[in-house]
PDB file of N, CA and C in Angstrom:
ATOM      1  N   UNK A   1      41.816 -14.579  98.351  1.00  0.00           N
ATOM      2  CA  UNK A   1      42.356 -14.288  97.050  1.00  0.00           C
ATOM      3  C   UNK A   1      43.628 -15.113  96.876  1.00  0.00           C
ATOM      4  N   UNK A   2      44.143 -15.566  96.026  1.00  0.00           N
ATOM      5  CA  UNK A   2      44.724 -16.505  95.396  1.00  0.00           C
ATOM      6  C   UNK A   2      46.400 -16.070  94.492  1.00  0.00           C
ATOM      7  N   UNK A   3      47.148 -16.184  94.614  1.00  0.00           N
ATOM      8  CA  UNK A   3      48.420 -15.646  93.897  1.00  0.00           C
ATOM      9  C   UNK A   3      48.289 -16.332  92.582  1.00  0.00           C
ATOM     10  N   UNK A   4      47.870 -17.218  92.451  1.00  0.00           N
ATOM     11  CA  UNK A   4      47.669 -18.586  91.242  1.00  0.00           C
ATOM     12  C   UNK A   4      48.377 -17.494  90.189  1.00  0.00           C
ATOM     13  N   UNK A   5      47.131 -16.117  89.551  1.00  0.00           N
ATOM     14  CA  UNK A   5      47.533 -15.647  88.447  1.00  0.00           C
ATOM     15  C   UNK A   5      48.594 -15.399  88.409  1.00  0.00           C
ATOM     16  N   UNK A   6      48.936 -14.399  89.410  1.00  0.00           N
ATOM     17  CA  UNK A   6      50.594 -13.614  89.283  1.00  0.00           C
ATOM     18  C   UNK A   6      51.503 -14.035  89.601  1.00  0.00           C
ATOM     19  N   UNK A   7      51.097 -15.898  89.729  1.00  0.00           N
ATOM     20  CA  UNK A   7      52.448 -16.978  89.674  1.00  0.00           C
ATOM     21  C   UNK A   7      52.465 -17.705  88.203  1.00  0.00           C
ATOM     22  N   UNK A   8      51.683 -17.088  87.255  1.00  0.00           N
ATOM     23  CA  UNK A   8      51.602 -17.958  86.080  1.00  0.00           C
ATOM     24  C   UNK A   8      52.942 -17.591  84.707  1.00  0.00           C
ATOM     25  N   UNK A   9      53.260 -17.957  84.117  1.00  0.00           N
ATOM     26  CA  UNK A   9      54.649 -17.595  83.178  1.00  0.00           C
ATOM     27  C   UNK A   9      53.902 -16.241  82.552  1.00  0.00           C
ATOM     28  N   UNK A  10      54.739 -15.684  82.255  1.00  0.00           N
ATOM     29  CA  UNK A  10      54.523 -14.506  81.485  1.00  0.00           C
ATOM     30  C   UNK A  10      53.977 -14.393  79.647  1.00  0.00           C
ATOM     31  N   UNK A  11      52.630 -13.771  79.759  1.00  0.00           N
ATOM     32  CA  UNK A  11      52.554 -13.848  78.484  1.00  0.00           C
ATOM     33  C   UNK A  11      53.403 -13.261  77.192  1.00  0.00           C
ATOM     34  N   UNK A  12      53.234 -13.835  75.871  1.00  0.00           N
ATOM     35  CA  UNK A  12      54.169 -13.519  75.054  1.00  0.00           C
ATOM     36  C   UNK A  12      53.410 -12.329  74.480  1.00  0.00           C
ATOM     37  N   UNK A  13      54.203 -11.036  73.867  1.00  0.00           N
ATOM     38  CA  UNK A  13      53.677 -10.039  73.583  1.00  0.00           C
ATOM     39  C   UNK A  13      54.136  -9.624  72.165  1.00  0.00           C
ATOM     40  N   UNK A  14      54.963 -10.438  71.832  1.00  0.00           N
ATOM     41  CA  UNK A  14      54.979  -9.912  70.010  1.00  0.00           C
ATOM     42  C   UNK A  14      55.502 -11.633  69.588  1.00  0.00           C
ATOM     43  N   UNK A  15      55.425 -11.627  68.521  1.00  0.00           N
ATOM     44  CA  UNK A  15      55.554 -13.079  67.520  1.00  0.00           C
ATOM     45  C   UNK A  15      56.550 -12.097  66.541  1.00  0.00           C
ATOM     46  N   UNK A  16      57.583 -13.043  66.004  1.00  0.00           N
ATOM     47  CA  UNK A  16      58.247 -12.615  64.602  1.00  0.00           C
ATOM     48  C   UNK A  16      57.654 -13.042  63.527  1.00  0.00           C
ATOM     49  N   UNK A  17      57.603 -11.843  62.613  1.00  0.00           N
ATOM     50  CA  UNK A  17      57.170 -12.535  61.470  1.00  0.00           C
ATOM     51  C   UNK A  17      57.533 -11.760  60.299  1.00  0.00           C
ATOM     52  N   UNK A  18      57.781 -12.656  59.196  1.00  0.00           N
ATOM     53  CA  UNK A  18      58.775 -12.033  58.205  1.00  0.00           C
ATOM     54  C   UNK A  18      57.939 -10.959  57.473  1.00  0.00           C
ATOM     55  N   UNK A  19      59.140  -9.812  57.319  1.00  0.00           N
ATOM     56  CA  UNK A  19      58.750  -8.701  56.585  1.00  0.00           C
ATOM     57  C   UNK A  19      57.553  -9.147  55.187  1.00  0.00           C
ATOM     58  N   UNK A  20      56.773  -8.366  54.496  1.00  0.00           N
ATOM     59  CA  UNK A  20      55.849  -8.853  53.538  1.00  0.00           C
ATOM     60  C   UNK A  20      56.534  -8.013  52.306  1.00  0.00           C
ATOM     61  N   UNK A  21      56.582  -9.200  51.500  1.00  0.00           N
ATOM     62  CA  UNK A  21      56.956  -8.015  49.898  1.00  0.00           C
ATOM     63  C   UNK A  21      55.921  -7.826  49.056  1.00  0.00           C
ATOM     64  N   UNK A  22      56.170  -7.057  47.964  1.00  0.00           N
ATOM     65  CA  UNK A  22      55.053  -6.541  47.160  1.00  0.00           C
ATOM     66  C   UNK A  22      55.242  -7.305  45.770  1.00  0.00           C
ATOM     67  N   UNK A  23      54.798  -8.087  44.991  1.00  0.00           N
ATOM     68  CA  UNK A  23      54.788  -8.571  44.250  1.00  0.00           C
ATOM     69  C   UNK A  23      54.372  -7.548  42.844  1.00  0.00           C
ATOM     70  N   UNK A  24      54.869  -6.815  42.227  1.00  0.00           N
ATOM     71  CA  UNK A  24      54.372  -5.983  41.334  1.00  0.00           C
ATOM     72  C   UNK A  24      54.050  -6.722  40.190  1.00  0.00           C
ATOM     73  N   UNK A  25      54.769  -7.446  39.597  1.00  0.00           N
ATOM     74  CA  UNK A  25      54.791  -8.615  37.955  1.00  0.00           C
ATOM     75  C   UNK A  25      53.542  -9.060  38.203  1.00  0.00           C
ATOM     76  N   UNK A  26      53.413 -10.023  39.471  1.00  0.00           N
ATOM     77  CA  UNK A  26      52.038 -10.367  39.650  1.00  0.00           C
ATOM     78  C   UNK A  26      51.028  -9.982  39.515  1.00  0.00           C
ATOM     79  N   UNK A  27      50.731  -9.126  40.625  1.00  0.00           N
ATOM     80  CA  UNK A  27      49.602  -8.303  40.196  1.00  0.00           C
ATOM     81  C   UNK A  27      49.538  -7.815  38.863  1.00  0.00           C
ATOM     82  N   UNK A  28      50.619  -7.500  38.578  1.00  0.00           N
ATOM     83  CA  UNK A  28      50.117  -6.879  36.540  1.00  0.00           C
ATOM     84  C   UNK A  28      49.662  -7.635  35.606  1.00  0.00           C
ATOM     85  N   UNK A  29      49.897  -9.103  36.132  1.00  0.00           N
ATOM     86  CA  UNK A  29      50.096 -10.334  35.186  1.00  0.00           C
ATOM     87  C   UNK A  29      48.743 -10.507  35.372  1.00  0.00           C
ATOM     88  N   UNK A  30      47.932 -10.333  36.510  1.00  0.00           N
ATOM     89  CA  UNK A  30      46.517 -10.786  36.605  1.00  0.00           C
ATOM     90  C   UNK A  30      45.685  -9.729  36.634  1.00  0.00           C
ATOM     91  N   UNK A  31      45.705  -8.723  36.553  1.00  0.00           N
ATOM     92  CA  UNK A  31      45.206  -7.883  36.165  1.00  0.00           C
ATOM     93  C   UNK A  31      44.718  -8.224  34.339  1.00  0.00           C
ATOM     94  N   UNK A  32      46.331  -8.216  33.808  1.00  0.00           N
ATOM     95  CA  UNK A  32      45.946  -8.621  32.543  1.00  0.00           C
ATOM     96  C   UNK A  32      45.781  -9.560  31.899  1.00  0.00           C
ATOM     97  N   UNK A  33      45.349 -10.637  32.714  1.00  0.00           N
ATOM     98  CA  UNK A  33      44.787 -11.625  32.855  1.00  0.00           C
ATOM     99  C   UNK A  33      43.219 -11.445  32.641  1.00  0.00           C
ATOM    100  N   UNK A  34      43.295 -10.820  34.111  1.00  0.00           N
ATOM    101  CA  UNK A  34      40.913 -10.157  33.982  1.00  0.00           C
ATOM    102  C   UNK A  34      40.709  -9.677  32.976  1.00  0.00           C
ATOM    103  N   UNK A  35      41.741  -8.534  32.494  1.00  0.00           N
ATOM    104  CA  UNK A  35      40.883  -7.761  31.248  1.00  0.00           C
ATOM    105  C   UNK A  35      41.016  -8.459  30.388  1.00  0.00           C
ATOM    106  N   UNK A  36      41.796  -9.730  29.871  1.00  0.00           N
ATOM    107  CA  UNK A  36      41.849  -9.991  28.907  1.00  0.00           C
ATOM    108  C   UNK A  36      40.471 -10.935  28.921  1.00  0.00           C
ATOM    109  N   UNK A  37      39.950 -11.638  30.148  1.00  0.00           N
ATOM    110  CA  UNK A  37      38.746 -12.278  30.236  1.00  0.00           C
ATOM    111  C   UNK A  37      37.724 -11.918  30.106  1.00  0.00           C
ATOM    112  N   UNK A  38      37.803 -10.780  30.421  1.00  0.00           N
ATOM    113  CA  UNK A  38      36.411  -9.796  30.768  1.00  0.00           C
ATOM    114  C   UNK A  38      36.537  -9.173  28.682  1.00  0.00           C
ATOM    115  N   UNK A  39      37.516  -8.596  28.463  1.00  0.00           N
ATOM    116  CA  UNK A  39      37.835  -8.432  26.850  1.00  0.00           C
ATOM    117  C   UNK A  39      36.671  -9.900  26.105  1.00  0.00           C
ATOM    118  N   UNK A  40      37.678 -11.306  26.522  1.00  0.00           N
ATOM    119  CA  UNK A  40      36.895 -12.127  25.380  1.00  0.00           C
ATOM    120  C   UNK A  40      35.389 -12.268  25.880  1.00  0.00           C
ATOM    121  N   UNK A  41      34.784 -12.496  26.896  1.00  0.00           N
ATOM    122  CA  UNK A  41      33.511 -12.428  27.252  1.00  0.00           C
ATOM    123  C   UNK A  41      32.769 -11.449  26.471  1.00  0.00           C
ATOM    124  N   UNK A  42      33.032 -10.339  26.404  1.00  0.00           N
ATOM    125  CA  UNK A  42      32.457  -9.106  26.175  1.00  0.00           C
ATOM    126  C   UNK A  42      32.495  -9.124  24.595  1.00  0.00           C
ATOM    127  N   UNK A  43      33.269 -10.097  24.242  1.00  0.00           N
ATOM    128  CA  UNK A  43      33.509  -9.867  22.300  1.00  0.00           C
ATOM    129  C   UNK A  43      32.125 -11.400  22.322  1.00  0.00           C
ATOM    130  N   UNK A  44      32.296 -12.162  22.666  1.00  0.00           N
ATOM    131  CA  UNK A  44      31.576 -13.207  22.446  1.00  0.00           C
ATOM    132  C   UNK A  44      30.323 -13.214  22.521  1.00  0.00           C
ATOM    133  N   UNK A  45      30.026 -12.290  23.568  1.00  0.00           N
ATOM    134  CA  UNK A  45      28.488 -11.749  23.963  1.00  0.00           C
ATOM    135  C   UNK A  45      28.019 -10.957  22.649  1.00  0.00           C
ATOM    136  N   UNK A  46      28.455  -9.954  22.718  1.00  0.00           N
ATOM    137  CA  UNK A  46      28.486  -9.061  21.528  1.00  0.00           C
ATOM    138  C   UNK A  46      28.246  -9.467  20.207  1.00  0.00           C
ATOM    139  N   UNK A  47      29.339 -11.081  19.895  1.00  0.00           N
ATOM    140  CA  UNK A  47      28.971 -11.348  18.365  1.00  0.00           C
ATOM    141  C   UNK A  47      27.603 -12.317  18.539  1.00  0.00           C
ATOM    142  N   UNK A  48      27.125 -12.561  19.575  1.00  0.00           N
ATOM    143  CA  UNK A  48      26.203 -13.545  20.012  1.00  0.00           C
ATOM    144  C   UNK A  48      25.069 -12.849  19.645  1.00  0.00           C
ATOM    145  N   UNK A  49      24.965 -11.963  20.608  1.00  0.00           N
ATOM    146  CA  UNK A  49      23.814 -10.662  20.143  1.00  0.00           C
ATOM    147  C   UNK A  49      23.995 -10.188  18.900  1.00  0.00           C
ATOM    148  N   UNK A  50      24.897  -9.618  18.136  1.00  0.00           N
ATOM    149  CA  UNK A  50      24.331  -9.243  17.259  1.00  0.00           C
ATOM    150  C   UNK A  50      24.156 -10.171  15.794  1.00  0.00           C
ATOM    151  N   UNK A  51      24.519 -11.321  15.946  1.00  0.00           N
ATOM    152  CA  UNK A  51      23.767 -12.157  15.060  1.00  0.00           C
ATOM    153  C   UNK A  51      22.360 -12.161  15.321  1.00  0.00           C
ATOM    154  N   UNK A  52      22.377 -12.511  16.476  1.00  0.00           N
ATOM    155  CA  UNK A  52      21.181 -12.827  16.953  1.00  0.00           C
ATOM    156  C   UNK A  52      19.989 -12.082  16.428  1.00  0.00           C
ATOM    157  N   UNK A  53      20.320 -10.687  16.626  1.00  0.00           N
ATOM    158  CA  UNK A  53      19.491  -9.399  15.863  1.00  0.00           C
ATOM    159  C   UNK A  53      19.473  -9.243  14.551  1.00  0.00           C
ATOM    160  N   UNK A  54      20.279  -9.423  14.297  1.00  0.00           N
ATOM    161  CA  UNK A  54      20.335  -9.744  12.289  1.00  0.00           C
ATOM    162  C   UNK A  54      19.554 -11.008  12.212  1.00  0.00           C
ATOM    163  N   UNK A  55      19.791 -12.144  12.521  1.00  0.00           N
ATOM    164  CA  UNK A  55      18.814 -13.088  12.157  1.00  0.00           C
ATOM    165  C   UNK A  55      16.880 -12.859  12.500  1.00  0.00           C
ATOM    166  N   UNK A  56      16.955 -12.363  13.999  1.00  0.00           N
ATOM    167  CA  UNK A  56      15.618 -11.859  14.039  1.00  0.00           C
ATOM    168  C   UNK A  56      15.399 -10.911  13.110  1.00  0.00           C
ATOM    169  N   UNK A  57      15.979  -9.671  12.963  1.00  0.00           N
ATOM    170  CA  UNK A  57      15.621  -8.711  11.915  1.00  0.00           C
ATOM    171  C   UNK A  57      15.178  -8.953  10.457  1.00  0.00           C
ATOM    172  N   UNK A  58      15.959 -10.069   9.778  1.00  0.00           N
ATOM    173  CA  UNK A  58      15.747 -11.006   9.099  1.00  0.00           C
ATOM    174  C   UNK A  58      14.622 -11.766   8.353  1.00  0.00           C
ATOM    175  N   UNK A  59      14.323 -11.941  10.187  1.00  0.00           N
ATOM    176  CA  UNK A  59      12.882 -13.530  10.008  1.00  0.00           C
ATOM    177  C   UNK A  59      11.544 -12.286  10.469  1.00  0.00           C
ATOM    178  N   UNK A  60      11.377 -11.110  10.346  1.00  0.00           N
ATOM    179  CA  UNK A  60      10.698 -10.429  10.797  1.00  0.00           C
ATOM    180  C   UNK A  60       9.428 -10.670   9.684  1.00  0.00           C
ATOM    181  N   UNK A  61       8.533 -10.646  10.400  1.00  0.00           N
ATOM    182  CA  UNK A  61       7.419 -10.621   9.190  1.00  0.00           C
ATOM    183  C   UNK A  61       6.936  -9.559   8.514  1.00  0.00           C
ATOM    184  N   UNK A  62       6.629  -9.314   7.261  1.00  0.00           N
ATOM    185  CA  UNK A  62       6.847  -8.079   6.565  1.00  0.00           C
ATOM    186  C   UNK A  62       5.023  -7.687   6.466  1.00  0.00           C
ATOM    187  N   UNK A  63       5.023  -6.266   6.518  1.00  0.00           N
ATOM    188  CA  UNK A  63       3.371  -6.118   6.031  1.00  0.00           C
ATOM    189  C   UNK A  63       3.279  -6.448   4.562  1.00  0.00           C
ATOM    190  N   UNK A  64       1.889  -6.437   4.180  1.00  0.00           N
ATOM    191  CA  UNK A  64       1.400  -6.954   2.974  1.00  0.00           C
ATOM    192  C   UNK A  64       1.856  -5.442   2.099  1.00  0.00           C
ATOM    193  N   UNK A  65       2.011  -4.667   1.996  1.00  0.00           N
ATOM    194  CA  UNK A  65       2.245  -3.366   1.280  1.00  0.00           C
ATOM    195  C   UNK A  65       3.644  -3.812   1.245  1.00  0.00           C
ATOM    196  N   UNK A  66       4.565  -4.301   1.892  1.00  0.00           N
ATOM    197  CA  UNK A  66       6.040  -3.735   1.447  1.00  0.00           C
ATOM    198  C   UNK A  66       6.352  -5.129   1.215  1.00  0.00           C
ATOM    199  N   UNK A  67       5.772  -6.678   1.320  1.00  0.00           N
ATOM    200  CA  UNK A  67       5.485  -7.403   0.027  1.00  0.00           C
ATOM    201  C   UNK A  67       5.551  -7.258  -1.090  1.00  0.00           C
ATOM    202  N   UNK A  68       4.450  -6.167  -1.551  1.00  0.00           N
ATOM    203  CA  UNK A  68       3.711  -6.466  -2.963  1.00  0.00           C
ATOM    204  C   UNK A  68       4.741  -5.028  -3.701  1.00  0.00           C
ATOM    205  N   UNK A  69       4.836  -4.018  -2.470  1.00  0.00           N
ATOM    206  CA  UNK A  69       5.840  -3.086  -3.290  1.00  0.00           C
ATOM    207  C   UNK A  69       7.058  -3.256  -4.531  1.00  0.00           C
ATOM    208  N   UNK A  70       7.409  -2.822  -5.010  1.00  0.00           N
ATOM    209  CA  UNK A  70       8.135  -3.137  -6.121  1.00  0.00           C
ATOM    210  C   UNK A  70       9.305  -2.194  -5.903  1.00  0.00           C
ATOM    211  N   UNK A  71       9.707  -1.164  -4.787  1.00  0.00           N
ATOM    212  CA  UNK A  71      10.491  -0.683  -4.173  1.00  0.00           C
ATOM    213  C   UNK A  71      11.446   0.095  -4.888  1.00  0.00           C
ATOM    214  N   UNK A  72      10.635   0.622  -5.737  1.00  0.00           N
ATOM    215  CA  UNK A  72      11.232   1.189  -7.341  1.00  0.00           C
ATOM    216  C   UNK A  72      11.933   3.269  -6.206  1.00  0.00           C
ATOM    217  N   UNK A  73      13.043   3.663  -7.378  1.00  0.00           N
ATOM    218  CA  UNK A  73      13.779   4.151  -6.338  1.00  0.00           C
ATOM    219  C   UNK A  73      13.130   5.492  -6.837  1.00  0.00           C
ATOM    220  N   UNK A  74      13.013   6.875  -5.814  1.00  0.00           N
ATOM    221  CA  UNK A  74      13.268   7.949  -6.043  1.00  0.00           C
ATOM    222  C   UNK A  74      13.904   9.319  -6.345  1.00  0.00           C
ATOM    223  N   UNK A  75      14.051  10.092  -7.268  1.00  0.00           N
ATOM    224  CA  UNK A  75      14.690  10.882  -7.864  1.00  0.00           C
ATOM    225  C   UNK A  75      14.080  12.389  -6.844  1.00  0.00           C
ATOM    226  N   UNK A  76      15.601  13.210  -6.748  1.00  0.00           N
ATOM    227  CA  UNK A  76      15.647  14.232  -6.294  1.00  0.00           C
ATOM    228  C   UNK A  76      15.926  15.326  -6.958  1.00  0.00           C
ATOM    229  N   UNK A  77      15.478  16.413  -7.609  1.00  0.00           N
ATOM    230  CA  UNK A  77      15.591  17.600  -8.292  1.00  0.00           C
ATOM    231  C   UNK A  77      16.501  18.054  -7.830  1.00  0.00           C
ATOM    232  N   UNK A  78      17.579  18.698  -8.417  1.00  0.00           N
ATOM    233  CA  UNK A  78      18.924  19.379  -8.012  1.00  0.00           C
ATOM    234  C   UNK A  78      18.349  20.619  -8.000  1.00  0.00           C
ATOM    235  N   UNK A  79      17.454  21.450  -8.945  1.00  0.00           N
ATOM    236  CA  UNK A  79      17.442  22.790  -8.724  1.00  0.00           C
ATOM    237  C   UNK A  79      16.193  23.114  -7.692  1.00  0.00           C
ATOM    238  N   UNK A  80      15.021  22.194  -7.704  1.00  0.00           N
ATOM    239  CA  UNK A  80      13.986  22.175  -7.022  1.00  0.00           C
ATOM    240  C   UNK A  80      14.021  22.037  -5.478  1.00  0.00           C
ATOM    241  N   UNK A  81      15.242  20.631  -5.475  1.00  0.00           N
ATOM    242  CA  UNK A  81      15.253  20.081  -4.129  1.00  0.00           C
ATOM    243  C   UNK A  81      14.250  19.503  -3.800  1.00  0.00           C
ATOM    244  N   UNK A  82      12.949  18.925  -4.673  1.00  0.00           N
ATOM    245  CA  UNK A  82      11.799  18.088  -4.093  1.00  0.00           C
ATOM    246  C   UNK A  82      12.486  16.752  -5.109  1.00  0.00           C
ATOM    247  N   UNK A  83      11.727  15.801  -3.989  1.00  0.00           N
ATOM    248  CA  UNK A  83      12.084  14.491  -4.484  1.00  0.00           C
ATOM    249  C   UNK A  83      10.497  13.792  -5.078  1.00  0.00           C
ATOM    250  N   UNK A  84      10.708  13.043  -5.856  1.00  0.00           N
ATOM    251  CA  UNK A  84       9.793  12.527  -7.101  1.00  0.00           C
ATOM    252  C   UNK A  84      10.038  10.887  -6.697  1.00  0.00           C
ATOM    253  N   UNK A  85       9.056  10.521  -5.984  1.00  0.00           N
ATOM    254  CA  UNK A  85       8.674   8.751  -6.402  1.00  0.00           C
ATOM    255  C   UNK A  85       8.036   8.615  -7.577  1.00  0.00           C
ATOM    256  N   UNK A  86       8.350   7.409  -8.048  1.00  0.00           N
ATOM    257  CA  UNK A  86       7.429   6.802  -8.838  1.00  0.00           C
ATOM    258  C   UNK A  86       6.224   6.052  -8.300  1.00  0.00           C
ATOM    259  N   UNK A  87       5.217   5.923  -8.900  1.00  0.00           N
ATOM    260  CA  UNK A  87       4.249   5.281  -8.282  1.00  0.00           C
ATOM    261  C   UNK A  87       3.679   5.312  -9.571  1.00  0.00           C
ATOM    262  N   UNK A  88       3.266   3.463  -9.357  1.00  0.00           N
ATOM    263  CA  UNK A  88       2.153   2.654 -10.485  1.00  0.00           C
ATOM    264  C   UNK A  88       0.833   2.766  -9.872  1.00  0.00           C
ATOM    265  N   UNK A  89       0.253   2.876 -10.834  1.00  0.00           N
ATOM    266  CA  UNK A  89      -1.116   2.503 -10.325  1.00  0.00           C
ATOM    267  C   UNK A  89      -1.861   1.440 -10.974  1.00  0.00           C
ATOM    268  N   UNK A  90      -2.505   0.307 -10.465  1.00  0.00           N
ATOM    269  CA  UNK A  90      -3.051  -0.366 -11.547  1.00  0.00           C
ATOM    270  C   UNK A  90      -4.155  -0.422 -12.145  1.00  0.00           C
TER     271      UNK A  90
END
């Protein structure tokens, strides 16, 4: 057996190292930073889609009945409470 090890320098057992601070501004600053990203994403998507749905809704193809309809309006009886379409016949 060999002394080699327990003739070798002594290992080091702590390192200095500077205290850590907390940056509070920062973090708040990017925080409101994300939401404000995640905010415009979420508005842009949103007006994206819902054009999008108005224009499909739009270009929708209509049946042949609500074509040719004439979409004439209906009257509601105040004392009855039944409502009265009109309807043509030809």
């Amino acid at each position: 057996m060999t002394m080699l090890p327990l003739l070798a320098e002594p290992a080091i057992t702590w390192i200095k190292v500077p205290r850590p601070t907390f940056d509070l501004v920062g973090v708040v600053l990017s925080s409101l930073g994300l939401a404000g990203i995640c905010a415009g994403v979420a508005l842009s998507l949103g007006t994206v889609l819902g054009l999008g749905f108005i224009v499909r809704g739009r270009r929708a193809p209509q049946s042949l009945a609500e074509r040719l309809s004439l979409h004439l309006p209906c009257v509601t009886s105040r004392l009855t409470r039944m409502t009265q379409c009109v309807i043509l016949e030809a």
